[in-house]
PDB file of N, CA and C in Angstrom:
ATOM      1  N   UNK A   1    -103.222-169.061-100.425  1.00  0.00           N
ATOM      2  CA  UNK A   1    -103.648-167.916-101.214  1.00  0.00           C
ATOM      3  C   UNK A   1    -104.742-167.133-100.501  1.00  0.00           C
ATOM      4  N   UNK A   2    -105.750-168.181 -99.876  1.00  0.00           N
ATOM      5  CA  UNK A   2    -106.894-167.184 -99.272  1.00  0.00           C
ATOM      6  C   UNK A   2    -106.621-166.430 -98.136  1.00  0.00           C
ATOM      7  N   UNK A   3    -105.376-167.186 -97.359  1.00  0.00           N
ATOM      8  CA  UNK A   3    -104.675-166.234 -95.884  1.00  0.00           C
ATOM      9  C   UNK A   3    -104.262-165.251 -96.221  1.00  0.00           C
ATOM     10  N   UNK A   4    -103.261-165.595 -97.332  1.00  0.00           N
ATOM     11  CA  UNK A   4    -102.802-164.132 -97.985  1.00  0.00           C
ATOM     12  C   UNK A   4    -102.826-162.986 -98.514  1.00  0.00           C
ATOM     13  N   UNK A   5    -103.809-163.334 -99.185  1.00  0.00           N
ATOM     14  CA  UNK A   5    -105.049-162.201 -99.897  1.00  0.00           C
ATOM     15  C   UNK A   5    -105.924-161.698 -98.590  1.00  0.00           C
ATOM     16  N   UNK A   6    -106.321-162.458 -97.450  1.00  0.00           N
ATOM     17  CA  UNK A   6    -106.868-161.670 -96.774  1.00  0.00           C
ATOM     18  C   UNK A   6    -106.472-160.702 -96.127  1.00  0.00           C
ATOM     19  N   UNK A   7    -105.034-160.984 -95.359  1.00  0.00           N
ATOM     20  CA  UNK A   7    -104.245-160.425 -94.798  1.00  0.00           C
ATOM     21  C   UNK A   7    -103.842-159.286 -95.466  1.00  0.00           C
ATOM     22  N   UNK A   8    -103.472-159.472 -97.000  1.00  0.00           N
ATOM     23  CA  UNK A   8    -102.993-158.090 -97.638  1.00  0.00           C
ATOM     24  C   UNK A   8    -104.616-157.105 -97.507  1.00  0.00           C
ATOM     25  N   UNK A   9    -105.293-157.755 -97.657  1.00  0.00           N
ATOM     26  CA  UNK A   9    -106.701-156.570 -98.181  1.00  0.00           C
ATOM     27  C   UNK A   9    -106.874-155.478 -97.137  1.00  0.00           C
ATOM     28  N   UNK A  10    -106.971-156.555 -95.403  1.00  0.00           N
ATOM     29  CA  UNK A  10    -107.394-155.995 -94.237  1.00  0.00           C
ATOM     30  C   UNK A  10    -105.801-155.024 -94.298  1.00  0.00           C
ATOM     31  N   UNK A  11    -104.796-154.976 -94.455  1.00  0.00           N
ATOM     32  CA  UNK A  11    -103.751-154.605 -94.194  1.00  0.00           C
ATOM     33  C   UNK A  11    -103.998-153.213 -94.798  1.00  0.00           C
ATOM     34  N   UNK A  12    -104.211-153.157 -96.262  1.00  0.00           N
ATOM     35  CA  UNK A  12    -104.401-151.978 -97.142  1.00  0.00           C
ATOM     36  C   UNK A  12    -105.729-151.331 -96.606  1.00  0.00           C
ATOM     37  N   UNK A  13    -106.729-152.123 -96.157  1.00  0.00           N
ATOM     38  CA  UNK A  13    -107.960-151.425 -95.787  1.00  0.00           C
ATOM     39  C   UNK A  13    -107.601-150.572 -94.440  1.00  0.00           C
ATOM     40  N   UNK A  14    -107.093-150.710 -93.947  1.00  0.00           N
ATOM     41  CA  UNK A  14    -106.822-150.878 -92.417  1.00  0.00           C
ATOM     42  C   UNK A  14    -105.692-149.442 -92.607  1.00  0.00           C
ATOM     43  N   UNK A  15    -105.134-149.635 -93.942  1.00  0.00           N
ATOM     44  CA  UNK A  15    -104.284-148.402 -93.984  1.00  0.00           C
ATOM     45  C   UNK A  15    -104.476-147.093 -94.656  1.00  0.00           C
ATOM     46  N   UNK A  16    -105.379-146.970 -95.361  1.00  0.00           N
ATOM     47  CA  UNK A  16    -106.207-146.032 -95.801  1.00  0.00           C
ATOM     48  C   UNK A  16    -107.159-145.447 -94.445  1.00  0.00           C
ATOM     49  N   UNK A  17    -107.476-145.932 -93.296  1.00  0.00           N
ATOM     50  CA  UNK A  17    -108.529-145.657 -92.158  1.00  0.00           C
ATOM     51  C   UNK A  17    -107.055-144.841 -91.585  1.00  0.00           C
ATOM     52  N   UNK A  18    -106.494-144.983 -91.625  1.00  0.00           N
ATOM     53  CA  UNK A  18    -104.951-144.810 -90.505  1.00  0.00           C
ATOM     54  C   UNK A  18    -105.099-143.328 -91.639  1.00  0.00           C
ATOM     55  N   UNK A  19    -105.200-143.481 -92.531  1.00  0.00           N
ATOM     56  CA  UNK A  19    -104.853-141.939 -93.647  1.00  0.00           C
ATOM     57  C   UNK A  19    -105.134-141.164 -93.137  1.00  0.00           C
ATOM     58  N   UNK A  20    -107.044-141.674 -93.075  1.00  0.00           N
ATOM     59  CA  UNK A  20    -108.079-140.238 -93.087  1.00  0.00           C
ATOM     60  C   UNK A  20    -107.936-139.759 -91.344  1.00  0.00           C
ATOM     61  N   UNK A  21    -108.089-140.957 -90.676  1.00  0.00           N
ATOM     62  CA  UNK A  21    -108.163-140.446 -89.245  1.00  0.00           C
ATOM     63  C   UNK A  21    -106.920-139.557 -88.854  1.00  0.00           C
ATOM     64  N   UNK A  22    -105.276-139.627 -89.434  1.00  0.00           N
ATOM     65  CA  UNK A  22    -104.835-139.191 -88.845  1.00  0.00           C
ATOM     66  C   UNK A  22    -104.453-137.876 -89.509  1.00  0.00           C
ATOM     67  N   UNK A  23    -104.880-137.748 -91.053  1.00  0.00           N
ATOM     68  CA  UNK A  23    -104.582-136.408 -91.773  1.00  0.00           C
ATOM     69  C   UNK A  23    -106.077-135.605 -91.096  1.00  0.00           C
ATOM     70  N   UNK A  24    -107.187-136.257 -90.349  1.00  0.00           N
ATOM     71  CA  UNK A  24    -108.241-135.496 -89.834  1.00  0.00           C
ATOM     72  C   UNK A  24    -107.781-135.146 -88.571  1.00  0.00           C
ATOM     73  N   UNK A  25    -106.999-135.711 -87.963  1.00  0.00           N
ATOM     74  CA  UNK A  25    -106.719-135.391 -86.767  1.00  0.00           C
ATOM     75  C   UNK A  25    -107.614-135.591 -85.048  1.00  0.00           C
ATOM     76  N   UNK A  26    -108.301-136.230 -85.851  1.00  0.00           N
ATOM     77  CA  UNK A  26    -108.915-136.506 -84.351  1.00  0.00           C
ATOM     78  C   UNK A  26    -109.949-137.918 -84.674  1.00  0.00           C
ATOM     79  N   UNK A  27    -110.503-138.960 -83.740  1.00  0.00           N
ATOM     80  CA  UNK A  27    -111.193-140.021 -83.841  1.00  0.00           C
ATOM     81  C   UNK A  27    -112.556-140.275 -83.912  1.00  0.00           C
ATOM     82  N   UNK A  28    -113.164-138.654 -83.620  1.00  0.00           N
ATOM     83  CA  UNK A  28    -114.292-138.791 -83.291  1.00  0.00           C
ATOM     84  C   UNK A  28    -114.991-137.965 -84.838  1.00  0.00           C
ATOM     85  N   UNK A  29    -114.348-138.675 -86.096  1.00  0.00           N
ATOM     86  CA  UNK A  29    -114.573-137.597 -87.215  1.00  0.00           C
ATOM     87  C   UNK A  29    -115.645-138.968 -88.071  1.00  0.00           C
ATOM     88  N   UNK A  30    -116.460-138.655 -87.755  1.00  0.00           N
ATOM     89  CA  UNK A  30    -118.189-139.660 -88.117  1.00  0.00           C
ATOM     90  C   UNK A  30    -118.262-139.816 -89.605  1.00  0.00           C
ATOM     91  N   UNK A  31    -117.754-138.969 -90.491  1.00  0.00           N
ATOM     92  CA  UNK A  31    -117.832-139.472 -91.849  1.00  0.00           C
ATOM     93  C   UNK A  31    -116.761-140.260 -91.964  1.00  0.00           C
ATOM     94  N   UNK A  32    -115.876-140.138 -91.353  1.00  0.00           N
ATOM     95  CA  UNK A  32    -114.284-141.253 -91.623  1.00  0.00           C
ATOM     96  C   UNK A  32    -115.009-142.815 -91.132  1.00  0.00           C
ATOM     97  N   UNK A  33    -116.103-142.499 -89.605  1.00  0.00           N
ATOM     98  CA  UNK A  33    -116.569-143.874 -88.894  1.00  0.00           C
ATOM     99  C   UNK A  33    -117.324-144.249 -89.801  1.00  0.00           C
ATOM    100  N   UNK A  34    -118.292-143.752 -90.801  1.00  0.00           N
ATOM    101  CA  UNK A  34    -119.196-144.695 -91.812  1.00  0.00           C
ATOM    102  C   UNK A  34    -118.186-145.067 -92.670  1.00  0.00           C
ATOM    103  N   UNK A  35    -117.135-144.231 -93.099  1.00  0.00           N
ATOM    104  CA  UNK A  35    -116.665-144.984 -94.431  1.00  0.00           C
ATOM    105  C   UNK A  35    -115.519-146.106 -93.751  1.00  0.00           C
ATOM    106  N   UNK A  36    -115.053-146.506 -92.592  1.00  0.00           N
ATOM    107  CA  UNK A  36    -114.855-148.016 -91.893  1.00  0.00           C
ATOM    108  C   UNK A  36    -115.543-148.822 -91.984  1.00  0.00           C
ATOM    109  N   UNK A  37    -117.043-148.664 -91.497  1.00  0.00           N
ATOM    110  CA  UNK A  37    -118.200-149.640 -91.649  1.00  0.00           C
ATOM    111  C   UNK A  37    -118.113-149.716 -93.278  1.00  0.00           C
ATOM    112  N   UNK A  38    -118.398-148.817 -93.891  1.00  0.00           N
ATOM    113  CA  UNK A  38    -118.460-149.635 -95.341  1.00  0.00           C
ATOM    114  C   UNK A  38    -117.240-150.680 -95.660  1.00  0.00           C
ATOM    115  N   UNK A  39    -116.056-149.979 -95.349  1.00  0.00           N
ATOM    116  CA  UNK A  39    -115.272-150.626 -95.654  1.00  0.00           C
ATOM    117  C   UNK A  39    -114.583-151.886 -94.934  1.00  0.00           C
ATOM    118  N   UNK A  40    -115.632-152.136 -94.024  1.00  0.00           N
ATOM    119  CA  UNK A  40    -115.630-153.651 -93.413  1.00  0.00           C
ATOM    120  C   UNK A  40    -116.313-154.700 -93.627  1.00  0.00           C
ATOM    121  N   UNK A  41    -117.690-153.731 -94.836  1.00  0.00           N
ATOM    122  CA  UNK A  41    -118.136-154.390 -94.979  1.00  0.00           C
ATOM    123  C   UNK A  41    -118.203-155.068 -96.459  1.00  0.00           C
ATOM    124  N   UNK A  42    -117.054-154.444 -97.516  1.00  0.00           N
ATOM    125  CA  UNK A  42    -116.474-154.483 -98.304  1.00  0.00           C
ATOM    126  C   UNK A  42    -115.345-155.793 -97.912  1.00  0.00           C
ATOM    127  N   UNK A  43    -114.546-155.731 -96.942  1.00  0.00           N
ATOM    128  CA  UNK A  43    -113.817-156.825 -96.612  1.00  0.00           C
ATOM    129  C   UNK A  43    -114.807-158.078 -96.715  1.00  0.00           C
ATOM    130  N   UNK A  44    -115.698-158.255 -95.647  1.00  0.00           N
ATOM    131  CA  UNK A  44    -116.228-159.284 -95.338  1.00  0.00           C
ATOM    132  C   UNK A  44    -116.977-159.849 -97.004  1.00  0.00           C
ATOM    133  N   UNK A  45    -117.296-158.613 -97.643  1.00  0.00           N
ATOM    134  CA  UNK A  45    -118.217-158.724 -99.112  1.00  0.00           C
ATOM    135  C   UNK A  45    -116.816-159.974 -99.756  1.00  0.00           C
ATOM    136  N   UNK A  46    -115.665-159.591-100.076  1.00  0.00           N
ATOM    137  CA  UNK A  46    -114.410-159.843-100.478  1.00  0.00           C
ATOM    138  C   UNK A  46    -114.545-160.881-100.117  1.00  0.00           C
ATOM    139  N   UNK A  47    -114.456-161.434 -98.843  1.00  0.00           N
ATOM    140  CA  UNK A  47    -114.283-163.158 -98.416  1.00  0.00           C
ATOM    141  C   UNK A  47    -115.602-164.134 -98.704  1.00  0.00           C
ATOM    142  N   UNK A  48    -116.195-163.109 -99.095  1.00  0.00           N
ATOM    143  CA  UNK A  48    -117.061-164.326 -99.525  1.00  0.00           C
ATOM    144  C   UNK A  48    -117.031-164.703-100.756  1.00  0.00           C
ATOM    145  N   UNK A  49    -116.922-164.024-101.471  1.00  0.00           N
ATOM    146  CA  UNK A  49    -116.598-164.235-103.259  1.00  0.00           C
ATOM    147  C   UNK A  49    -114.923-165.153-103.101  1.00  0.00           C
ATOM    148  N   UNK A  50    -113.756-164.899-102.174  1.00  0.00           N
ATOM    149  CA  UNK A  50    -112.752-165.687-102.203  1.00  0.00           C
ATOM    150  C   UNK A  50    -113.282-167.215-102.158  1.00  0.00           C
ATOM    151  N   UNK A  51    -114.337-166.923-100.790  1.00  0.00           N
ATOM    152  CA  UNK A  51    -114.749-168.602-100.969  1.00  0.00           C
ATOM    153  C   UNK A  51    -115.382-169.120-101.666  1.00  0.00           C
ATOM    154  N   UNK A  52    -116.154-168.724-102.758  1.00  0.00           N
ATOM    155  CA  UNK A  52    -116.802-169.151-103.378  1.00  0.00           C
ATOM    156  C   UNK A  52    -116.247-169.321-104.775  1.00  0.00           C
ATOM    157  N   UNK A  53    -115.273-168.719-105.190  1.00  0.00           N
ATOM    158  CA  UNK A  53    -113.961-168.698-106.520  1.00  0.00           C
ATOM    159  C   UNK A  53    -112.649-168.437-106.396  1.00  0.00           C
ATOM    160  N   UNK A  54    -112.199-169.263-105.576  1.00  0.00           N
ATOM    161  CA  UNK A  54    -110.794-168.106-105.848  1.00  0.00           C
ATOM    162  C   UNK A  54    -109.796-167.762-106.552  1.00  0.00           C
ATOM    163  N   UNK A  55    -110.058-168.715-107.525  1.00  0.00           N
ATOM    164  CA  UNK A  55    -109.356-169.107-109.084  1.00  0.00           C
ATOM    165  C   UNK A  55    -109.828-167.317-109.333  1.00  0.00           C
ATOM    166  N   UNK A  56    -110.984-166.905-109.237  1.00  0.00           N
ATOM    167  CA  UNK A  56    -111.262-165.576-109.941  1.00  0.00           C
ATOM    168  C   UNK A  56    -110.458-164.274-108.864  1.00  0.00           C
ATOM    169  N   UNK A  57    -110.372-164.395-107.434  1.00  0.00           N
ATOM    170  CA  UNK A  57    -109.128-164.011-106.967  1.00  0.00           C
ATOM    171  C   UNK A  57    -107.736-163.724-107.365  1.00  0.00           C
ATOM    172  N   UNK A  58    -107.188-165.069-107.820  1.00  0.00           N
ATOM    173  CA  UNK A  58    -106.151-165.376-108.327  1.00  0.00           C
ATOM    174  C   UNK A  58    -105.838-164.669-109.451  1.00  0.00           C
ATOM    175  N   UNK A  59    -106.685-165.164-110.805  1.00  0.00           N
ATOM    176  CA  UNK A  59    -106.376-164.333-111.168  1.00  0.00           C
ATOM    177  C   UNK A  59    -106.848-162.356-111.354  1.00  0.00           C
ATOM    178  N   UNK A  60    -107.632-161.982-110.748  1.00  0.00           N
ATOM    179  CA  UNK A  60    -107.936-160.536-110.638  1.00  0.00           C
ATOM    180  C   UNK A  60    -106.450-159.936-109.742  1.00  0.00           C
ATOM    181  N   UNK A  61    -105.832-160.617-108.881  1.00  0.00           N
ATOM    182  CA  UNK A  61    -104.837-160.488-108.134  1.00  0.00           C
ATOM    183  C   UNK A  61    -103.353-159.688-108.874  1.00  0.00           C
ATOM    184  N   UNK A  62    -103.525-160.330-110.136  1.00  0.00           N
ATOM    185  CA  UNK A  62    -102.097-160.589-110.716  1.00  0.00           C
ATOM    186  C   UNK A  62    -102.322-159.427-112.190  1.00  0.00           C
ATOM    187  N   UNK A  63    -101.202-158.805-112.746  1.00  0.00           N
ATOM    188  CA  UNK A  63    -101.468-158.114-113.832  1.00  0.00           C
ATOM    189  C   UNK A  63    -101.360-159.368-114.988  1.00  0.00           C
ATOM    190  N   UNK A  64    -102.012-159.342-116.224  1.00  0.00           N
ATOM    191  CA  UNK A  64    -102.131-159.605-117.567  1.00  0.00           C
ATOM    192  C   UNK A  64    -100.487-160.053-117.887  1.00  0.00           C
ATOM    193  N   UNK A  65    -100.626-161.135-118.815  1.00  0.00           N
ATOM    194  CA  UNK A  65     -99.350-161.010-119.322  1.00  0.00           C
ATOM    195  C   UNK A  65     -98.917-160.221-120.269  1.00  0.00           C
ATOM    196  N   UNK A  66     -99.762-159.771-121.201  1.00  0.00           N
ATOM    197  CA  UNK A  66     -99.441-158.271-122.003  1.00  0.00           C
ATOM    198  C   UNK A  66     -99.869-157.307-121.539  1.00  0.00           C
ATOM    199  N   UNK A  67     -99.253-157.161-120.599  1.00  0.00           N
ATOM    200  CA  UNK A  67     -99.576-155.958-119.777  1.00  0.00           C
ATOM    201  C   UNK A  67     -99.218-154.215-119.620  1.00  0.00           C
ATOM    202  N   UNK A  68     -98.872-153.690-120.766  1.00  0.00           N
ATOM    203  CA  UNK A  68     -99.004-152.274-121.153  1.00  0.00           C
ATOM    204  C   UNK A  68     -98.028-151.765-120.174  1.00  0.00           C
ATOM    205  N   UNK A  69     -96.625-151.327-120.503  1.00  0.00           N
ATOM    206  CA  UNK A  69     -95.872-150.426-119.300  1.00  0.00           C
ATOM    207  C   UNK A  69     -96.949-149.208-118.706  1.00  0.00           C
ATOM    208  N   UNK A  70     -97.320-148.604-119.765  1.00  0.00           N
ATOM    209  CA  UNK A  70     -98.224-147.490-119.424  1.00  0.00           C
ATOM    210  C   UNK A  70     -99.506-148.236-118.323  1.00  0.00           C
ATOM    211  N   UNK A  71     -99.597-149.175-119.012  1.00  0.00           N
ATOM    212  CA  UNK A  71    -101.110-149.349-117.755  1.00  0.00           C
ATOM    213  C   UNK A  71    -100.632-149.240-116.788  1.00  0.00           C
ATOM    214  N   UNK A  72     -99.073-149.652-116.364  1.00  0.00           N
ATOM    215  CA  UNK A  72     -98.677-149.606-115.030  1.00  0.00           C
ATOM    216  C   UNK A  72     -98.193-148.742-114.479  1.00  0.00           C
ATOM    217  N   UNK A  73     -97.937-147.659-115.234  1.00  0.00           N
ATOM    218  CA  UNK A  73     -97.623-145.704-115.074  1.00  0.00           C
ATOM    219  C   UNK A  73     -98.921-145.436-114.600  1.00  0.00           C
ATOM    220  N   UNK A  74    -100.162-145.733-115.264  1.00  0.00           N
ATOM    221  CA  UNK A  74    -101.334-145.285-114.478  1.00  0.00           C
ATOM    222  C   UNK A  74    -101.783-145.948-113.472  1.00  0.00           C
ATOM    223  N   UNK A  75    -101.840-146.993-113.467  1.00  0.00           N
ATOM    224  CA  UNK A  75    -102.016-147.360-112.404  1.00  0.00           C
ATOM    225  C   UNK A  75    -101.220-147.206-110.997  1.00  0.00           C
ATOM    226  N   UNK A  76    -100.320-146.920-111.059  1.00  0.00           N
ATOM    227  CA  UNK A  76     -99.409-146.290-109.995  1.00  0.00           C
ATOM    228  C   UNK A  76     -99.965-144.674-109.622  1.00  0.00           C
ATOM    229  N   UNK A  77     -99.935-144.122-110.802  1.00  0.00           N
ATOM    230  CA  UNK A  77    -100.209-142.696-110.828  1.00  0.00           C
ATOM    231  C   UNK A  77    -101.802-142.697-110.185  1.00  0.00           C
ATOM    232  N   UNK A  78    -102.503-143.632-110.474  1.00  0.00           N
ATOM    233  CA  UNK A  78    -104.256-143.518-109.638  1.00  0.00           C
ATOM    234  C   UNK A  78    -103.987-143.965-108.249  1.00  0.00           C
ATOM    235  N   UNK A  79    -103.120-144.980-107.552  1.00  0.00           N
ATOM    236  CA  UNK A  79    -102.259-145.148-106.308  1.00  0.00           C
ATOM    237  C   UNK A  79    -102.536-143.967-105.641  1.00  0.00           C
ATOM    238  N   UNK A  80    -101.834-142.812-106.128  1.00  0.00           N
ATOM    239  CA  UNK A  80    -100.761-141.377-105.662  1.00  0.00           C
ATOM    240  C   UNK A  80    -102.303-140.763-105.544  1.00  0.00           C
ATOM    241  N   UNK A  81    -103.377-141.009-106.742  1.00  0.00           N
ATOM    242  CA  UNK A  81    -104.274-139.849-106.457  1.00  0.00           C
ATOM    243  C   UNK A  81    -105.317-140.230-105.474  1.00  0.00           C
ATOM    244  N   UNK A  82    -105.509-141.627-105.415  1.00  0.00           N
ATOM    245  CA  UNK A  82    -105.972-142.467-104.717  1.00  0.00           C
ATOM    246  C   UNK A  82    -105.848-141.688-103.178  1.00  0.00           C
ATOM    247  N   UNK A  83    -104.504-142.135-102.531  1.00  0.00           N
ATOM    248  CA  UNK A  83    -103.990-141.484-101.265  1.00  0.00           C
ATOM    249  C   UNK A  83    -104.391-140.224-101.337  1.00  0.00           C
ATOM    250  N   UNK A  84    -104.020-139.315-102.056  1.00  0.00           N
ATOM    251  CA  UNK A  84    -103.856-137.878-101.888  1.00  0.00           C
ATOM    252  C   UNK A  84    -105.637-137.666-101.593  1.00  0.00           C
ATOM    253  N   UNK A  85    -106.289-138.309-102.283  1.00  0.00           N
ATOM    254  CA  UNK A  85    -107.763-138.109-102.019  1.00  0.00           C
ATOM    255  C   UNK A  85    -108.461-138.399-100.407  1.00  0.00           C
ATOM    256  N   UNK A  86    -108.082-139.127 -99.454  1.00  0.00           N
ATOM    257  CA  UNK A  86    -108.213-139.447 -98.197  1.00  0.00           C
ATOM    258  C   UNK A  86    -107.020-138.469 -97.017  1.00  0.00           C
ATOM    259  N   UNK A  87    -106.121-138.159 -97.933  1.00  0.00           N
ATOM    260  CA  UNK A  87    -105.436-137.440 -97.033  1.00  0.00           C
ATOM    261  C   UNK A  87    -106.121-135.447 -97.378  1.00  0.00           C
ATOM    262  N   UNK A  88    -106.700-135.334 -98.239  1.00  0.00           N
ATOM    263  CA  UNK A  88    -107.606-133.935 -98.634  1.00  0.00           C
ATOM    264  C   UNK A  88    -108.513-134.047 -98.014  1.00  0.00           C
ATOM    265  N   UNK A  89    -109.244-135.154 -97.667  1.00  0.00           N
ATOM    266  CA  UNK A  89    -110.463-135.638 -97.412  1.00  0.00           C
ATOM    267  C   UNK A  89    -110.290-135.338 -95.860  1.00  0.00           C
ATOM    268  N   UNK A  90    -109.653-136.098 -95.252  1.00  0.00           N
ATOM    269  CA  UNK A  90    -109.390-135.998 -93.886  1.00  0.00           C
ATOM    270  C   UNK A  90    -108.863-134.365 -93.713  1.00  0.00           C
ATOM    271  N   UNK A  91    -108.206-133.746 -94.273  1.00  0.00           N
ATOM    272  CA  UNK A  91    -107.741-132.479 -93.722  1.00  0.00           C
ATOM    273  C   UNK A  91    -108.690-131.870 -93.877  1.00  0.00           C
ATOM    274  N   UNK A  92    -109.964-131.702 -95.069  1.00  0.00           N
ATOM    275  CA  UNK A  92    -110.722-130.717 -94.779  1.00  0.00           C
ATOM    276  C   UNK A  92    -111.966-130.932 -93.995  1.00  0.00           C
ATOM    277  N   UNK A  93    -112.126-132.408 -94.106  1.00  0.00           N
ATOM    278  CA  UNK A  93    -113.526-132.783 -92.683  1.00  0.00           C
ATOM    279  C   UNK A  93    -112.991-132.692 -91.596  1.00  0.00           C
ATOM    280  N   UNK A  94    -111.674-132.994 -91.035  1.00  0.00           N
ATOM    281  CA  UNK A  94    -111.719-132.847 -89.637  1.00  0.00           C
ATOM    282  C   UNK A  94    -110.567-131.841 -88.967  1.00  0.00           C
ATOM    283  N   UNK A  95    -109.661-130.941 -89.753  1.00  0.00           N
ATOM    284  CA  UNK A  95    -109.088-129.799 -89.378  1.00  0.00           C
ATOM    285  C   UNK A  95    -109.062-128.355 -89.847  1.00  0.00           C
ATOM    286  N   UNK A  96    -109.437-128.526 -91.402  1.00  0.00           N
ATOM    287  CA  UNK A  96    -109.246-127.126 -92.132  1.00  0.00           C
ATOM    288  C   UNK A  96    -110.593-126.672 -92.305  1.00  0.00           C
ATOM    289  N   UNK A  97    -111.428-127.300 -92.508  1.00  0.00           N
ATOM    290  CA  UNK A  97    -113.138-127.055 -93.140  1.00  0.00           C
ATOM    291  C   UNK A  97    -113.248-126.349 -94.033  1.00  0.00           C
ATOM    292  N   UNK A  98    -112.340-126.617 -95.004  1.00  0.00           N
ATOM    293  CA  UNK A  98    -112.035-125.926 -96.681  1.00  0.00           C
ATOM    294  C   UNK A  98    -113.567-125.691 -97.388  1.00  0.00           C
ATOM    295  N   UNK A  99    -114.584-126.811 -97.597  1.00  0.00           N
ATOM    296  CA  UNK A  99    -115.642-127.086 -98.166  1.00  0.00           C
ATOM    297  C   UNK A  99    -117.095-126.630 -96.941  1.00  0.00           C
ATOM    298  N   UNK A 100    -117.709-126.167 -97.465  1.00  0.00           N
ATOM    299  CA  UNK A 100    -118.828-126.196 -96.566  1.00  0.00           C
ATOM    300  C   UNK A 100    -119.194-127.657 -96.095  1.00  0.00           C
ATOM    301  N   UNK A 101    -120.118-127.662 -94.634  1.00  0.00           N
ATOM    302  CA  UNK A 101    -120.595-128.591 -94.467  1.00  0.00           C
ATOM    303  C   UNK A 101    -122.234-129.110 -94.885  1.00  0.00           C
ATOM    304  N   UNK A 102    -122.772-129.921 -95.148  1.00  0.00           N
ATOM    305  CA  UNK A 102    -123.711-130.696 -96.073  1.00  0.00           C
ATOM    306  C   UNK A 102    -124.523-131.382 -94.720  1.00  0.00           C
ATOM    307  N   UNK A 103    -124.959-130.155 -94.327  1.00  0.00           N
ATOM    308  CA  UNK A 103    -125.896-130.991 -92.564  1.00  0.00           C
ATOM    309  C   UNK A 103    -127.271-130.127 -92.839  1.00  0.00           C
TER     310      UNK A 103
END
């Protein structure tokens, strides 16, 4: 369970970085490089709470057994806005510059 869960996390983490860098278009885009570091350091945060419970892993992992069709319409649907938010994100910090910059 703990290989597995790790592997999926770094996998999904790892694929959201692949979003922003490549809807930004280039590598050298410094707000995409802090939000990696956070989010490595969010991984590493993650393995330590696995080792220390992972019964609470386990179950946070899994949906409820009365589990609401609708919760799972939204929750899919926050998925979609989820993405769409890193792929906006990346197009306007590192190709379109839709938003002013905050320097």
């Amino acid at each position: 369970m703990k290989r597995n869960y790790l592997i999926k996390h770094f996998f999904g983490t790892f694929l959201f970085f692949a979003i922003i860098f490549v809807s930004a278009g280039r590598i050298d885009y410094w707000q995409g490089l802090i939000y990696v570091l956070i989010g490595f350091i969010m991984v590493l945060l993650n393995y330590t709470v696995l080792r220390i419970d992972s019964e609470l892993i386990k179950e946070r992992s899994r949906p409820g057994e009365d589990t609401k069709k609708w919760d799972k319409i939204i929750l899919g649907f926050s998925f979609l806005v989820t993405i769409s938010m890193y792929v906006i994100a990346g197009l306007d910090s590192g190709r379109f510059h839709w938003s002013t910059d905050f320097h």
